[in-house]
N, C-alpha and C. Protein backbone atom coordinates (compact mmCIF):
# COMPACT_ATOMS: atom_id res chain seq x y z
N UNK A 1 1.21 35.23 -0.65
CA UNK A 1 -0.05 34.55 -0.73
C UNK A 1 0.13 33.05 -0.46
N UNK A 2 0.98 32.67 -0.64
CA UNK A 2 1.81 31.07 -0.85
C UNK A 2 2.04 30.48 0.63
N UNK A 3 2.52 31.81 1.07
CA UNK A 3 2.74 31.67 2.45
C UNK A 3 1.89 31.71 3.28
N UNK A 4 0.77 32.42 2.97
CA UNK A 4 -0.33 32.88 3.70
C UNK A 4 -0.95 31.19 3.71
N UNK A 5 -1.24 30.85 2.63
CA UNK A 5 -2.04 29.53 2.34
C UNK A 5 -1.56 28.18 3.07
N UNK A 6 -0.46 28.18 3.24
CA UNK A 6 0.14 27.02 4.34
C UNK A 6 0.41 27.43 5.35
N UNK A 7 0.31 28.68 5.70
CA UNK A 7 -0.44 28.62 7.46
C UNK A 7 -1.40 28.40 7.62
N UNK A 8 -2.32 28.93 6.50
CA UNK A 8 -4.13 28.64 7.11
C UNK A 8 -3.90 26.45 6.84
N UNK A 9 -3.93 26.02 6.12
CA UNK A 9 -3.41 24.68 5.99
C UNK A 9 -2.97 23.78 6.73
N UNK A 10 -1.72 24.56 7.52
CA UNK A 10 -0.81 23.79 8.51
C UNK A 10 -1.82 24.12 9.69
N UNK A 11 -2.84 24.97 10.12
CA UNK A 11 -3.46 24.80 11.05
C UNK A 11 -4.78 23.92 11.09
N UNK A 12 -5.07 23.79 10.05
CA UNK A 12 -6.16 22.39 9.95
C UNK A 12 -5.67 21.51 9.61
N UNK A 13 -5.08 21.07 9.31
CA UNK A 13 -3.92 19.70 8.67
C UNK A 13 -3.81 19.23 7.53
N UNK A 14 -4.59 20.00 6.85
CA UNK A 14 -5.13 19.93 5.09
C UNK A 14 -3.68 20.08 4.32
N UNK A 15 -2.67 20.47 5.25
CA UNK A 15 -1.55 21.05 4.21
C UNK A 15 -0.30 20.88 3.96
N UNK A 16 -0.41 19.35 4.61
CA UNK A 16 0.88 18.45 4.63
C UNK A 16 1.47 18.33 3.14
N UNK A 17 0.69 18.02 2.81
CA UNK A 17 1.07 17.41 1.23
C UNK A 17 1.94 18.97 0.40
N UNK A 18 0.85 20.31 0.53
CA UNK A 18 1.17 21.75 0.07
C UNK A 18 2.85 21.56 0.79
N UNK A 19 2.74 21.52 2.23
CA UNK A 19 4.06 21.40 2.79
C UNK A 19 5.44 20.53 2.33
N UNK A 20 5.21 19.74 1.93
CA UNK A 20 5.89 18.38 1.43
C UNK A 20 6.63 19.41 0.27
N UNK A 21 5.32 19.76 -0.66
CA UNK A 21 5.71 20.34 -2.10
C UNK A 21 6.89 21.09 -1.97
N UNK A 22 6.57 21.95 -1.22
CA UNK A 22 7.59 22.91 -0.93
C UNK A 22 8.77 22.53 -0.78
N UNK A 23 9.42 21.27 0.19
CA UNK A 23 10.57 20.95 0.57
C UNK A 23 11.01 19.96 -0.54
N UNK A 24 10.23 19.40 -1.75
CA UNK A 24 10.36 18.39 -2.51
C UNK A 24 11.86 18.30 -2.84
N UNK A 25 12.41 19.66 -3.35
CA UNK A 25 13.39 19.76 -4.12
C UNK A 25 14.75 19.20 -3.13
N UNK A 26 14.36 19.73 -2.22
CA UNK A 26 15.57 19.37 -0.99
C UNK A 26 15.41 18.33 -0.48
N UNK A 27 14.35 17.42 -0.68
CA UNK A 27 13.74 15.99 0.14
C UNK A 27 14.88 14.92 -1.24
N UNK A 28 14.78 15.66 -2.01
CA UNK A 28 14.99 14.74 -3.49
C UNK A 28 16.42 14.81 -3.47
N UNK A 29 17.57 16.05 -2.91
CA UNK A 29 18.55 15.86 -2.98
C UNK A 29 19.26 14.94 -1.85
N UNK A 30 18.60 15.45 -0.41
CA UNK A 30 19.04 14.73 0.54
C UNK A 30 18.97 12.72 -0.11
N UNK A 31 17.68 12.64 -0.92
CA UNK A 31 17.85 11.14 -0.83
C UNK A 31 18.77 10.73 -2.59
N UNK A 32 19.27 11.91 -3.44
CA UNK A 32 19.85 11.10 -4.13
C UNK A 32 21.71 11.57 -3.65
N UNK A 33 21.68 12.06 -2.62
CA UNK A 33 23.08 11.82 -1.53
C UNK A 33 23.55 10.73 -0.73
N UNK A 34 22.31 10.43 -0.80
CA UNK A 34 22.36 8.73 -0.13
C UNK A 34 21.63 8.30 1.15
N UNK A 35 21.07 10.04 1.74
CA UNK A 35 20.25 9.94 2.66
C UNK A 35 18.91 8.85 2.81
N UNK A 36 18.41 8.17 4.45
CA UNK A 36 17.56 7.32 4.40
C UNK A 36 16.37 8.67 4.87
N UNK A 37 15.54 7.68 4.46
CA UNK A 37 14.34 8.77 4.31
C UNK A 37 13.93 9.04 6.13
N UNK A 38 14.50 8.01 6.83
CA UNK A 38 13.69 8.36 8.51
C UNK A 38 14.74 9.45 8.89
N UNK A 39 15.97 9.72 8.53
CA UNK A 39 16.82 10.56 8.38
C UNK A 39 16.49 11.90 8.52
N UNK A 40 15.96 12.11 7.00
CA UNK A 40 15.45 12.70 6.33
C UNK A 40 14.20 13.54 7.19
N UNK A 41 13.36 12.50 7.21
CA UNK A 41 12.48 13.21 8.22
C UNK A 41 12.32 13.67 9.61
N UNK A 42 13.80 12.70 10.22
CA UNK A 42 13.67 13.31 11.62
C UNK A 42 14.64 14.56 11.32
N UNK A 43 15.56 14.61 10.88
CA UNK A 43 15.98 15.78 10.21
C UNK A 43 14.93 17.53 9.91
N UNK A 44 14.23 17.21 9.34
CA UNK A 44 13.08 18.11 8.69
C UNK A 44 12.19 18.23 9.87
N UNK A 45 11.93 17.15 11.06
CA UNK A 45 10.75 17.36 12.13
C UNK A 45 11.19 18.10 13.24
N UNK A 46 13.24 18.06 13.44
CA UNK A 46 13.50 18.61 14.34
C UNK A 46 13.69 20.06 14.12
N UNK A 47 13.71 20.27 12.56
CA UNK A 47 13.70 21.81 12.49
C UNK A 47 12.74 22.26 12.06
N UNK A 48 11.57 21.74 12.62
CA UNK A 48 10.04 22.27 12.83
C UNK A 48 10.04 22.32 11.31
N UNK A 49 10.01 21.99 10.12
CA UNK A 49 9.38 22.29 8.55
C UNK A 49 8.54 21.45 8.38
N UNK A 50 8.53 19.88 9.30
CA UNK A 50 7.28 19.45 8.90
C UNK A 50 6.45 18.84 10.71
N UNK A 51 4.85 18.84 10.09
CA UNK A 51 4.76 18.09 11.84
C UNK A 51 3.76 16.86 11.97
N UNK A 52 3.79 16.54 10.41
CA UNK A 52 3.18 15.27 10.11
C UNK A 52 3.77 14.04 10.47
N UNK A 53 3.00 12.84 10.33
CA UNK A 53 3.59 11.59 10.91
C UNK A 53 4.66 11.27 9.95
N UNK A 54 5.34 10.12 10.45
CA UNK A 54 6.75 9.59 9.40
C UNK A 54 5.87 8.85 8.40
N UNK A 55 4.70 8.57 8.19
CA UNK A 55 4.17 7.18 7.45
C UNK A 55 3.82 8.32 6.40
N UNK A 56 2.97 9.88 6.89
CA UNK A 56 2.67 10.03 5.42
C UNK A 56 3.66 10.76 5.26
N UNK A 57 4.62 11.13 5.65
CA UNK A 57 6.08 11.67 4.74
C UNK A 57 6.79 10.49 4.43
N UNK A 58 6.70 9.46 4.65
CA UNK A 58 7.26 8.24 3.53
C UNK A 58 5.72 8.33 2.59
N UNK A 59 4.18 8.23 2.66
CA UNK A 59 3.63 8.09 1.61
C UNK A 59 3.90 9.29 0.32
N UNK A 60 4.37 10.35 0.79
CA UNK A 60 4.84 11.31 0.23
C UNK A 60 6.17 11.70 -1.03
N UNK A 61 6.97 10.72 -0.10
CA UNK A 61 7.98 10.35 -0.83
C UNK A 61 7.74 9.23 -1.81
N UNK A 62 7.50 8.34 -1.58
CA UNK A 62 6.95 7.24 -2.65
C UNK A 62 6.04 7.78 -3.41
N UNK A 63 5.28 8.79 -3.51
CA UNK A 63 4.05 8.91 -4.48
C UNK A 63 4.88 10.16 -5.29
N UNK A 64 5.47 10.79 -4.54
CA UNK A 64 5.94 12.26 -5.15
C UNK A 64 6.76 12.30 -5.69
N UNK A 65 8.12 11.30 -5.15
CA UNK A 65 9.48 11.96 -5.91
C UNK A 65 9.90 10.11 -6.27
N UNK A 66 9.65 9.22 -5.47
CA UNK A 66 10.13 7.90 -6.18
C UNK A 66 9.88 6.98 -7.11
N UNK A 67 8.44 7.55 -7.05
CA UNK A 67 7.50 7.16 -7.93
C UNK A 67 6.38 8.16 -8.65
N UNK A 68 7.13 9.16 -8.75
CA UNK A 68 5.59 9.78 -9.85
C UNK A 68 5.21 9.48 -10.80
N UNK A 69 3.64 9.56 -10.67
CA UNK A 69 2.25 9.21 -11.85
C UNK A 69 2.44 7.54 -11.83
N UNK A 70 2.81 6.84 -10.63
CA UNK A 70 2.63 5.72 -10.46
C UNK A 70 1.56 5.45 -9.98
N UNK A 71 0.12 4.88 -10.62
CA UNK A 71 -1.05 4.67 -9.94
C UNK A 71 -1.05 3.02 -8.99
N UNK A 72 -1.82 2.76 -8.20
CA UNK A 72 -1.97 1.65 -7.50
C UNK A 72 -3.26 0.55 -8.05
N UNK A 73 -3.12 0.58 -9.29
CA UNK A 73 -4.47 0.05 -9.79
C UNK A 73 -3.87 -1.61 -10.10
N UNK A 74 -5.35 -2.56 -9.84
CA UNK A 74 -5.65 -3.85 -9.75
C UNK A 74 -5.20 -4.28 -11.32
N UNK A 75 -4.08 -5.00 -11.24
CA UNK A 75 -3.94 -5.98 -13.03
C UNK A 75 -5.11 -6.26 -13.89
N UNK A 76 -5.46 -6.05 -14.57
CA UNK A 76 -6.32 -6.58 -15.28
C UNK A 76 -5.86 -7.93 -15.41
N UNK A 77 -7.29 -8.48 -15.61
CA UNK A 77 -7.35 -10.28 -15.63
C UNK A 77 -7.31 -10.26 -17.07
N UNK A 78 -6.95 -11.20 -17.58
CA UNK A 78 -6.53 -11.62 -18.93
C UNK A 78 -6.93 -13.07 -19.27
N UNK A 79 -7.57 -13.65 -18.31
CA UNK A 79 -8.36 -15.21 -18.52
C UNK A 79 -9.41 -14.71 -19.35
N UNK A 80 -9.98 -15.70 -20.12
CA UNK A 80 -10.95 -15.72 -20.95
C UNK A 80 -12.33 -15.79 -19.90
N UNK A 81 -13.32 -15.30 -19.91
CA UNK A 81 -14.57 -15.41 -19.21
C UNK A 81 -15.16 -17.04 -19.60
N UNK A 82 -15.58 -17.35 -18.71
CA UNK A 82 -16.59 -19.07 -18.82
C UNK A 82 -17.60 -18.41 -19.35
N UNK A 83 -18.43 -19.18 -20.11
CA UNK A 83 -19.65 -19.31 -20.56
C UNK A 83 -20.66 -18.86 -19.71
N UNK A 84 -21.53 -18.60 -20.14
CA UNK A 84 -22.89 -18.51 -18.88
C UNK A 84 -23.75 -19.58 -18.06
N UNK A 85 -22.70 -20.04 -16.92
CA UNK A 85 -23.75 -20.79 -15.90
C UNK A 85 -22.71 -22.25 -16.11
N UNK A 86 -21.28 -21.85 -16.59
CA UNK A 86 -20.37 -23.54 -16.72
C UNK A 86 -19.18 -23.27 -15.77
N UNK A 87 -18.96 -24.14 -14.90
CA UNK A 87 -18.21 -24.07 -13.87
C UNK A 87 -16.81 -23.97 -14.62
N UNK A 88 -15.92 -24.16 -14.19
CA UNK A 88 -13.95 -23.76 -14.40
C UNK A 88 -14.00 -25.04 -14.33
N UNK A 89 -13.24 -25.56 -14.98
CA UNK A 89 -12.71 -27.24 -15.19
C UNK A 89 -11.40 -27.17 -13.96
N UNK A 90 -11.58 -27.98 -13.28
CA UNK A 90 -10.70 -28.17 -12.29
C UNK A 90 -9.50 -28.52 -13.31
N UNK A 91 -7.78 -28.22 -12.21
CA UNK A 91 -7.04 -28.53 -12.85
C UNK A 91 -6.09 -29.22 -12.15
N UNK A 92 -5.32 -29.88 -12.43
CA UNK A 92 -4.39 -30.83 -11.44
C UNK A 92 -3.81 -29.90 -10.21
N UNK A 93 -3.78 -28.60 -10.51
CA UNK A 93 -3.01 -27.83 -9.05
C UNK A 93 -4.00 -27.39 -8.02
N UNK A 94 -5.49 -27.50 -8.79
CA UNK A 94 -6.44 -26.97 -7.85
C UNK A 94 -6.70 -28.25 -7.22
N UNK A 95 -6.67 -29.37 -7.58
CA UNK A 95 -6.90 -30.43 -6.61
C UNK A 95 -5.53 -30.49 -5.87
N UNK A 96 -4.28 -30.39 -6.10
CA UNK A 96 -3.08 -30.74 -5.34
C UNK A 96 -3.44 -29.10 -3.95
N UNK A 97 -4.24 -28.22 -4.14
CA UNK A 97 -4.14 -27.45 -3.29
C UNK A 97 -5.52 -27.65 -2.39
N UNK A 98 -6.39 -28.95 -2.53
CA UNK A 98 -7.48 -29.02 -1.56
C UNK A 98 -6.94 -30.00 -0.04
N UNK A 99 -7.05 -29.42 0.62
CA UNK A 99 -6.62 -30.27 2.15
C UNK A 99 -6.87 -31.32 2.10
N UNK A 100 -6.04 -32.19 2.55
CA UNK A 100 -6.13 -33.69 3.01
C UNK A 100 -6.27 -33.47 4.09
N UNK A 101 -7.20 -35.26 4.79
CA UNK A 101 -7.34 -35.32 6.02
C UNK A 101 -8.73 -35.49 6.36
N UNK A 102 -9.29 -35.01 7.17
CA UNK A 102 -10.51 -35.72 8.26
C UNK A 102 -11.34 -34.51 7.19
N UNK A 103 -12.37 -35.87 6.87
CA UNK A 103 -13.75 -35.47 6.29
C UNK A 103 -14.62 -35.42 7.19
N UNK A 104 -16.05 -34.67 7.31
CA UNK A 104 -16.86 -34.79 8.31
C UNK A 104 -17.73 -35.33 7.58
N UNK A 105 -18.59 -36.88 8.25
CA UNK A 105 -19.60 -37.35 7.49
C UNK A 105 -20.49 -37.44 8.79
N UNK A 106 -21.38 -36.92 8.90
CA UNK A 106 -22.99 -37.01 9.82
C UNK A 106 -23.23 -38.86 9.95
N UNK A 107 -23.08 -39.62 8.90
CA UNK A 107 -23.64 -40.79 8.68
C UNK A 107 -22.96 -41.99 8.90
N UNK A 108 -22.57 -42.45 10.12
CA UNK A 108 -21.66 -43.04 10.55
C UNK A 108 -21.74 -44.39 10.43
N UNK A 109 -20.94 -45.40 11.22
CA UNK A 109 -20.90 -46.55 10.98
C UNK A 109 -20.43 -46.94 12.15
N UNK A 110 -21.11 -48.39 12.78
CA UNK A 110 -20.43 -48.46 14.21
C UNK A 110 -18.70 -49.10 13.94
N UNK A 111 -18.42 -49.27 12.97
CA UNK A 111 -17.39 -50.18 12.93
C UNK A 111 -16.15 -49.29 12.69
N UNK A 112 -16.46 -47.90 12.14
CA UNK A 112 -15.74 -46.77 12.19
C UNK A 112 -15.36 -46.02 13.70
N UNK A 113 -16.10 -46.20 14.61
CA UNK A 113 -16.21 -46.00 15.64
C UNK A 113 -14.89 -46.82 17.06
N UNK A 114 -15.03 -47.81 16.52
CA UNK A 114 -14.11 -49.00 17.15
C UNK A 114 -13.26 -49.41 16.32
């Protein structure tokens, strides 16, 4: 049945990942042998087991075996919230990071000119 399910899979492309699963155990030894993972995969592509790109059999490897239940989620901010409607007090690095140099002023002067 297992088998049945990653052919129907491998013919819509839904079943890379099902595919991956399968070879995990052997993906995991080749790389704690010392194998590099493009290795690895041209290895596995030339003997037809996989026919996905190299990017998602490296996303595969990083999510599956180098990193599992590693999510990709945003740090939480830990600054205190401003008040309602009070700007951020500038601080000596936010001014050391505003550009120097040519201001544009509309309102000229002939003596600026010459």
């Amino acid at each position: 049945m297992a088998q049945r399910q990653l052919e129907l899979n491998k013919k819509t492309g839904s079943g890379n990942r099902a595919i991956f699963l399968t070879l995990r155990a052997e993906i995991k030894e080749a790389l704690d042998d010392g194998w590099a993972v493009v290795q690895i995969y041209r290895t596995l592509h030339e003997e037809g087991k996989i026919d996905f790109s190299y990017q998602a059999f490296r996303l595969y490897v990083n999510k599956l075996i180098l990193n599992p239940g590693q999510t990709h989620r945003k740090p939480k901010d830990n600054k205190p919230k401003q008040q309602d409607g009070m700007p951020e007090p500038a601080t000596a690095k936010q001014e050391a990071d505003k550009p120097k140099g040519f201001v544009w002023n509309p309102n000229y002067s002939k003596e600026d000119l010459f």
